[in-house]
C-alpha atoms as a PDB file:
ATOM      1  CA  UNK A   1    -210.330  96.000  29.640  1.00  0.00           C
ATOM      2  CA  UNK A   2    -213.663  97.997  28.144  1.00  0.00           C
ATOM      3  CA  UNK A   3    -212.804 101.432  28.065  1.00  0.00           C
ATOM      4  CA  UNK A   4    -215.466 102.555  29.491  1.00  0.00           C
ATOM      5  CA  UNK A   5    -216.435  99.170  31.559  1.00  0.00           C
ATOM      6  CA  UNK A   6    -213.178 100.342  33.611  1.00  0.00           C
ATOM      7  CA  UNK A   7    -213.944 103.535  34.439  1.00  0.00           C
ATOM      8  CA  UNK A   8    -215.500 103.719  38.555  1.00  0.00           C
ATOM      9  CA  UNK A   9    -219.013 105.243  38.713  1.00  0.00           C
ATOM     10  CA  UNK A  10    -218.700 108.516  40.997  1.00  0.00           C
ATOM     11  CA  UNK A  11    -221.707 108.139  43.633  1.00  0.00           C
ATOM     12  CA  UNK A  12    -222.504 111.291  45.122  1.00  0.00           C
ATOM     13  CA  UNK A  13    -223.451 112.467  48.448  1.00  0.00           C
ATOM     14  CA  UNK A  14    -227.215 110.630  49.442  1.00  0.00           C
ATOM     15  CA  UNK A  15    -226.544 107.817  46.528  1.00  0.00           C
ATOM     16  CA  UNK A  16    -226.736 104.103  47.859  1.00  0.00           C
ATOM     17  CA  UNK A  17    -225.667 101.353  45.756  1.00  0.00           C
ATOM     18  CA  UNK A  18    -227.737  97.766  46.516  1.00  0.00           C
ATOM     19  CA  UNK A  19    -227.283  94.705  44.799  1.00  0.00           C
ATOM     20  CA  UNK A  20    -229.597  91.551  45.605  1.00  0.00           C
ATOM     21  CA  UNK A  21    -228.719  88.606  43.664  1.00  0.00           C
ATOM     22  CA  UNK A  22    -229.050  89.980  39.875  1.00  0.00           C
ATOM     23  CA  UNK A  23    -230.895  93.376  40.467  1.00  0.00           C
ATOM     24  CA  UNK A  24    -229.153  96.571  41.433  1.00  0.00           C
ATOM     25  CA  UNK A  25    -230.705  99.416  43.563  1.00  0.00           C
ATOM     26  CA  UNK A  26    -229.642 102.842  43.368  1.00  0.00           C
ATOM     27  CA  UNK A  27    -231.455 105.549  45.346  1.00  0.00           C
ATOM     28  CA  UNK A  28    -231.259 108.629  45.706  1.00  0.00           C
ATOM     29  CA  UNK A  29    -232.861 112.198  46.210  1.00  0.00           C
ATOM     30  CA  UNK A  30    -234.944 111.528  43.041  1.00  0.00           C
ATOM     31  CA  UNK A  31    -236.407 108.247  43.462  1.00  0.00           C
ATOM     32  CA  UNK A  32    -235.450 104.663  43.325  1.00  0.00           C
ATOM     33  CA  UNK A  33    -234.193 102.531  40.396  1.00  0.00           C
ATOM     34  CA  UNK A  34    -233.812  98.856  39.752  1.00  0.00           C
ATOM     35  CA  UNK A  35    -231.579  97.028  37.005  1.00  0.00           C
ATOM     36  CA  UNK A  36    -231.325  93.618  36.218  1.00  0.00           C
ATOM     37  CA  UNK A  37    -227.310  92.642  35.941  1.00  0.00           C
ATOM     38  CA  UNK A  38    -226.030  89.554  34.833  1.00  0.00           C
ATOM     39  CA  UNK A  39    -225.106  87.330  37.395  1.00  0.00           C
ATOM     40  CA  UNK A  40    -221.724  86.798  35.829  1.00  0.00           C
ATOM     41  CA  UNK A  41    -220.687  90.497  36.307  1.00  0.00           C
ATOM     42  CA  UNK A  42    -219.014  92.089  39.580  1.00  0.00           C
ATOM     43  CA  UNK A  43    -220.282  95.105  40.810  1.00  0.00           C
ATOM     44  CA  UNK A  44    -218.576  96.765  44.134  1.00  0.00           C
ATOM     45  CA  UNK A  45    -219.145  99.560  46.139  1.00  0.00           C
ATOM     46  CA  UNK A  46    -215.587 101.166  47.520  1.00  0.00           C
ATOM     47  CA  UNK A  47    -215.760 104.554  49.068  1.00  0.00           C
ATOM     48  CA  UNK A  48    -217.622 106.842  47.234  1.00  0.00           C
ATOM     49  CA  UNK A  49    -217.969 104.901  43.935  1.00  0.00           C
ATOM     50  CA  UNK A  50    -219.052 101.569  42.240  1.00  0.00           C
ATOM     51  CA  UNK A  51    -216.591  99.324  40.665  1.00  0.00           C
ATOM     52  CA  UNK A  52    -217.889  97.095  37.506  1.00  0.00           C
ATOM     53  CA  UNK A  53    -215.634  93.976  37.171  1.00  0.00           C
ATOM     54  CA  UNK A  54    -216.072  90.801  34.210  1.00  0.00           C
ATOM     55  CA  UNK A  55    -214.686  87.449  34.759  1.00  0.00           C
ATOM     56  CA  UNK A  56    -212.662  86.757  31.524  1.00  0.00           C
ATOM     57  CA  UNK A  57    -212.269  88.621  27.963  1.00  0.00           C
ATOM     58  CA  UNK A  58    -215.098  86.377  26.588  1.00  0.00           C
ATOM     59  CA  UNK A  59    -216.615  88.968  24.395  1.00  0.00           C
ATOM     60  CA  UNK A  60    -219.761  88.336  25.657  1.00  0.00           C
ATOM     61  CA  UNK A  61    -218.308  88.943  29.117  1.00  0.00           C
ATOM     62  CA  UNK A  62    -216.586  92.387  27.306  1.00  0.00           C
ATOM     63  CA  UNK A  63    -220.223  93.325  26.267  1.00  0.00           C
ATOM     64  CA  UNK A  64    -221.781  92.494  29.493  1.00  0.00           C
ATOM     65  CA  UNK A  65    -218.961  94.772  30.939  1.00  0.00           C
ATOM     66  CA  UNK A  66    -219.431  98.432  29.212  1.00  0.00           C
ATOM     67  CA  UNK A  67    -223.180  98.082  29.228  1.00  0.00           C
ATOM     68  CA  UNK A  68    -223.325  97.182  32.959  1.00  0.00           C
ATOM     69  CA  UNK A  69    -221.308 100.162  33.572  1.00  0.00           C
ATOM     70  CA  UNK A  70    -223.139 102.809  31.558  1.00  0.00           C
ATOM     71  CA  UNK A  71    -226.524 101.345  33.059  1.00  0.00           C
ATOM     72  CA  UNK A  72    -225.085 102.282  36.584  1.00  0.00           C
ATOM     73  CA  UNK A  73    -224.123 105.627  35.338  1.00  0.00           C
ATOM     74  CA  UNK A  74    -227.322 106.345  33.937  1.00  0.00           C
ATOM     75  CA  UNK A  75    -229.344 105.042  37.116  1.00  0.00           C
ATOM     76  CA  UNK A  76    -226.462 107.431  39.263  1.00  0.00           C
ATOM     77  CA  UNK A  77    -227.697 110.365  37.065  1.00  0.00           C
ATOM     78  CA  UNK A  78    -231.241 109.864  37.015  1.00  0.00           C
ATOM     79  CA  UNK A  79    -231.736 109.636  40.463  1.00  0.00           C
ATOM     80  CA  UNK A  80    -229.346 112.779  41.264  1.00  0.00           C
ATOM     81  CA  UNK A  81    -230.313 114.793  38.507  1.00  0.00           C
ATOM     82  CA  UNK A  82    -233.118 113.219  36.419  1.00  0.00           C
ATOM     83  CA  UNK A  83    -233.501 113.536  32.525  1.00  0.00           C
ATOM     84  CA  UNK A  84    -235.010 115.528  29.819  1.00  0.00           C
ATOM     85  CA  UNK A  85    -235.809 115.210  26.685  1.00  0.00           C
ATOM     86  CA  UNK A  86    -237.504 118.279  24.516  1.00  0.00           C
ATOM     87  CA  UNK A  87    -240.126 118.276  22.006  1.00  0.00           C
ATOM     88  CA  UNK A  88    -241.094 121.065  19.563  1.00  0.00           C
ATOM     89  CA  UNK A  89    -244.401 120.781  17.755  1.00  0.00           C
ATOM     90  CA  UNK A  90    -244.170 122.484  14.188  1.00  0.00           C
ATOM     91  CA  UNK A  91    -247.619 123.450  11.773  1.00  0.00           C
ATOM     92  CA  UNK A  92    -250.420 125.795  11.909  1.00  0.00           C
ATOM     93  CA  UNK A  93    -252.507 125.166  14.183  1.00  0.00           C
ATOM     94  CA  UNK A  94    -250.226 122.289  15.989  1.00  0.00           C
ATOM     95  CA  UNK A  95    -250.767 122.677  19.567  1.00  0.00           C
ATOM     96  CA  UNK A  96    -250.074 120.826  22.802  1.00  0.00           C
ATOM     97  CA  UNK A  97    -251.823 121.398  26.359  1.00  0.00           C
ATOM     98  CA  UNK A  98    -251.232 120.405  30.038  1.00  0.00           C
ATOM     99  CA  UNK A  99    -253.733 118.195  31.866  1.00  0.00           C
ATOM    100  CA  UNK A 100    -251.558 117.968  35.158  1.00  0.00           C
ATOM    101  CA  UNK A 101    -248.184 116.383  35.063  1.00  0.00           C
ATOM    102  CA  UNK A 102    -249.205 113.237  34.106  1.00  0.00           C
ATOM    103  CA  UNK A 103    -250.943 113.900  30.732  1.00  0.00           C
ATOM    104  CA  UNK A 104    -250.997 116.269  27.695  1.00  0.00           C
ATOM    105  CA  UNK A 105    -253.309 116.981  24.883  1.00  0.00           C
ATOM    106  CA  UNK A 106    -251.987 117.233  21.320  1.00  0.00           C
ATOM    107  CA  UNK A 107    -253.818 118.848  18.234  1.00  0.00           C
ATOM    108  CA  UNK A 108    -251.430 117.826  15.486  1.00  0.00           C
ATOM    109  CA  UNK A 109    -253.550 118.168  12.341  1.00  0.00           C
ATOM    110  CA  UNK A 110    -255.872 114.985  12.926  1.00  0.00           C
ATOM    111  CA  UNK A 111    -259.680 115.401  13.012  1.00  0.00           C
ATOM    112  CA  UNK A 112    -259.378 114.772  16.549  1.00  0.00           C
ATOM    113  CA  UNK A 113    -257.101 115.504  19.546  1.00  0.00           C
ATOM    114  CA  UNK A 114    -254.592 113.104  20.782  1.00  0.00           C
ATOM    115  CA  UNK A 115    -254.267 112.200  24.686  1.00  0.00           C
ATOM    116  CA  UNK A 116    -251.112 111.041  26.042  1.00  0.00           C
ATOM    117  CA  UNK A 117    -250.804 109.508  29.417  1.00  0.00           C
ATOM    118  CA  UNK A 118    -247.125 109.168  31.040  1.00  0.00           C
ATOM    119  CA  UNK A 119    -245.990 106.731  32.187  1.00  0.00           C
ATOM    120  CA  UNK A 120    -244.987 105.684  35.758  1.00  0.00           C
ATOM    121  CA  UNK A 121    -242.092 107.659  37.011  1.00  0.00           C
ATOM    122  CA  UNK A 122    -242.184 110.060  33.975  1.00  0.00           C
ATOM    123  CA  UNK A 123    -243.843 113.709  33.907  1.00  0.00           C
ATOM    124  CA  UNK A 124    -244.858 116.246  31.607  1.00  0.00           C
ATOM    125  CA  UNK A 125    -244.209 120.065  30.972  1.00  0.00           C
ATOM    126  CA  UNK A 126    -245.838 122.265  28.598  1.00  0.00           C
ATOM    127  CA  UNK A 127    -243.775 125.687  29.108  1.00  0.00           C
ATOM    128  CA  UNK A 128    -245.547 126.766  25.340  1.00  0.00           C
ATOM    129  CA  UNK A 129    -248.002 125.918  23.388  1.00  0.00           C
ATOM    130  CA  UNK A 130    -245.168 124.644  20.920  1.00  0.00           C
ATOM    131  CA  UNK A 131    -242.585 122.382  23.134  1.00  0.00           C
ATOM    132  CA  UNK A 132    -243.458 120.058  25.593  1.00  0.00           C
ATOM    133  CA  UNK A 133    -240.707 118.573  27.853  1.00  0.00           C
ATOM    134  CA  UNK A 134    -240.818 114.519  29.705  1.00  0.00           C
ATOM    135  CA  UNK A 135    -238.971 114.416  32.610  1.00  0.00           C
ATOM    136  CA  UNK A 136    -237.884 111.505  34.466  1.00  0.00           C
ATOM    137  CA  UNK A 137    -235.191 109.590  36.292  1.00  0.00           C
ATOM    138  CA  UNK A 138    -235.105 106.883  34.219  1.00  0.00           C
ATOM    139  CA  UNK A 139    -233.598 107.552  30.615  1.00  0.00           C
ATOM    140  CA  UNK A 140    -235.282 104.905  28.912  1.00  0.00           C
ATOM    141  CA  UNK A 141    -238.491 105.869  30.246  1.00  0.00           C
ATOM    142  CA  UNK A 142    -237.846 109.216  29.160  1.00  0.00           C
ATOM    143  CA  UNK A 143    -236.471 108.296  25.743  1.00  0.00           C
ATOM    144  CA  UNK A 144    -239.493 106.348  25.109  1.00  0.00           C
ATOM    145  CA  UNK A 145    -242.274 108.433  26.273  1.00  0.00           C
ATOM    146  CA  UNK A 146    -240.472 111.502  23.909  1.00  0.00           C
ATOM    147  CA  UNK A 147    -240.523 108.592  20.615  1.00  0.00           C
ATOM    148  CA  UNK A 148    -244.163 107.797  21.265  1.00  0.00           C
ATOM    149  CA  UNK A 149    -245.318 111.491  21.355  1.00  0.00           C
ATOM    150  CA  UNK A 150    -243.328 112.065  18.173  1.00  0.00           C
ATOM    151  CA  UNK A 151    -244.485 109.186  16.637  1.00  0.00           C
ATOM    152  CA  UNK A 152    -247.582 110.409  16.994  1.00  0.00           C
ATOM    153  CA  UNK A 153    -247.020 113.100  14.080  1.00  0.00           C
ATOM    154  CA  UNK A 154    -243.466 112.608  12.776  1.00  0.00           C
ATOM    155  CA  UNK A 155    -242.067 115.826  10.906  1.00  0.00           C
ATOM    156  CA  UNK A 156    -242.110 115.213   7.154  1.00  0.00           C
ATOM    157  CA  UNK A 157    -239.446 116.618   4.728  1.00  0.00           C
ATOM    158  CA  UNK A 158    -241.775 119.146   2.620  1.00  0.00           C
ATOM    159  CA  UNK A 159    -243.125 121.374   4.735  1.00  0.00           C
ATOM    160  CA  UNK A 160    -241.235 120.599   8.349  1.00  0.00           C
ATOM    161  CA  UNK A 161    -244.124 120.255  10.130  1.00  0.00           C
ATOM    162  CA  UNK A 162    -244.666 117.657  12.782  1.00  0.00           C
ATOM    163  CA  UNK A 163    -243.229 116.579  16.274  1.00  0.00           C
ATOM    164  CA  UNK A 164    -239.327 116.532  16.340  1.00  0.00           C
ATOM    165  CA  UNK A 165    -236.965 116.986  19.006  1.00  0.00           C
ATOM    166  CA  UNK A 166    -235.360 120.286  19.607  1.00  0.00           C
ATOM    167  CA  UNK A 167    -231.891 118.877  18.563  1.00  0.00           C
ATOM    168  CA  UNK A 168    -233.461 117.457  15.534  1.00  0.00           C
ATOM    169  CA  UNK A 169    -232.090 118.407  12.008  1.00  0.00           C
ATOM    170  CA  UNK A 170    -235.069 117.973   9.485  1.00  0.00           C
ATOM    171  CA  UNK A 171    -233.493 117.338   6.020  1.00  0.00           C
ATOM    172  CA  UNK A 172    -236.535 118.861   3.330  1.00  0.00           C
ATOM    173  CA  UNK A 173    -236.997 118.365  -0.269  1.00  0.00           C
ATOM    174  CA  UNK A 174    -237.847 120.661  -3.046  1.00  0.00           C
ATOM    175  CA  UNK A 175    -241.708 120.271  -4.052  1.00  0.00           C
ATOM    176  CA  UNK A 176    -242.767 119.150  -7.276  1.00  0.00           C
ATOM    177  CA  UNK A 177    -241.248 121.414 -10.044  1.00  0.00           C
ATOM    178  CA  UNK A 178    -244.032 123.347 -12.091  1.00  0.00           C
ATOM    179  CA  UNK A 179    -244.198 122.306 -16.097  1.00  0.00           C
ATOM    180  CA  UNK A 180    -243.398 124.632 -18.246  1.00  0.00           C
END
């Protein structure tokens, strides 16, 4: 058995677990999310938690297994809890501003500003002028929508500066060395 393929998904209180043909439903007090799941895959719902079950140890039955599992767990926690994901802008001058919850302005060092929209079922937060922070109940949403803002300015190793996340180690170089 996958390790963690075997392991029941918890549903809490106001959770409901759906599946129609090969999507699953999960709602919950944050929203509602839908996953296609392979058709060969089992999912039940026993009590107060989901069950993932594969056919045979065909590996790609045993890959089908863990990732159908996690996927529930991650739709489980988005719609109970939601996700974050935290961004700190870094430069003189680098500065990001709120235009409601659904977009923020960036001035990151270009000659011109840089709007980004969110997309559906994500949101923004601008607490400071230096960290913004997408919220959703959907992790790959979220995950996504925090790449493309840092792609829009990725740090770079001389002088830091740049869009990381706040968990982000930024390895930097020495400069050029002055000729003697």
């Amino acid at each position: 058995m996958s390790r963690i393929g075997k392991e029941p998904v918890a549903l809490p209180s106001g959770v409901e677990v759906r599946r129609d043909g090969d999507t699953v439903t999960v709602t919950g007090p944050n929203g509602q999310l839908e996953q296609h799941v392979h058709p060969d895959i089992s999912i039940t719902v026993e009590d107060d938690r989901v069950v993932v079950e594969r056919p045979s140890d065909n590996p790609d039955h045993r890959a089908l297994h863990g990732l159908t599992r996690a996927l529930l767990a991650n739709m489980v926690t988005g719609v109970t809890d939601g996700f974050t994901r935290e961004l700190n802008i870094v430069g003189v001058g680098y500065r990001a501003a709120a235009r409601g919850s659904d977009q923020i302005n960036l001035q990151v060092g270009y000659s011109h500003s840089v709007d980004v929209a969110a997309p559906e079922g994500v949101s923004f937060e601008v607490p400071s002028s230096t960290r913004v922070i997408v919220k959703g109940a959907d992790k790959q949403r979220v995950g996504q929508a925090a790449a493309k803002i840092r792609a829009i300015r990725p740090p770079e190793p001389y002088k830091g500066k740049g869009i990381r996340y706040v968990d982000e180690h930024v390895r930097r170089k020495a400069g050029k060395a002055a000729g003697a």
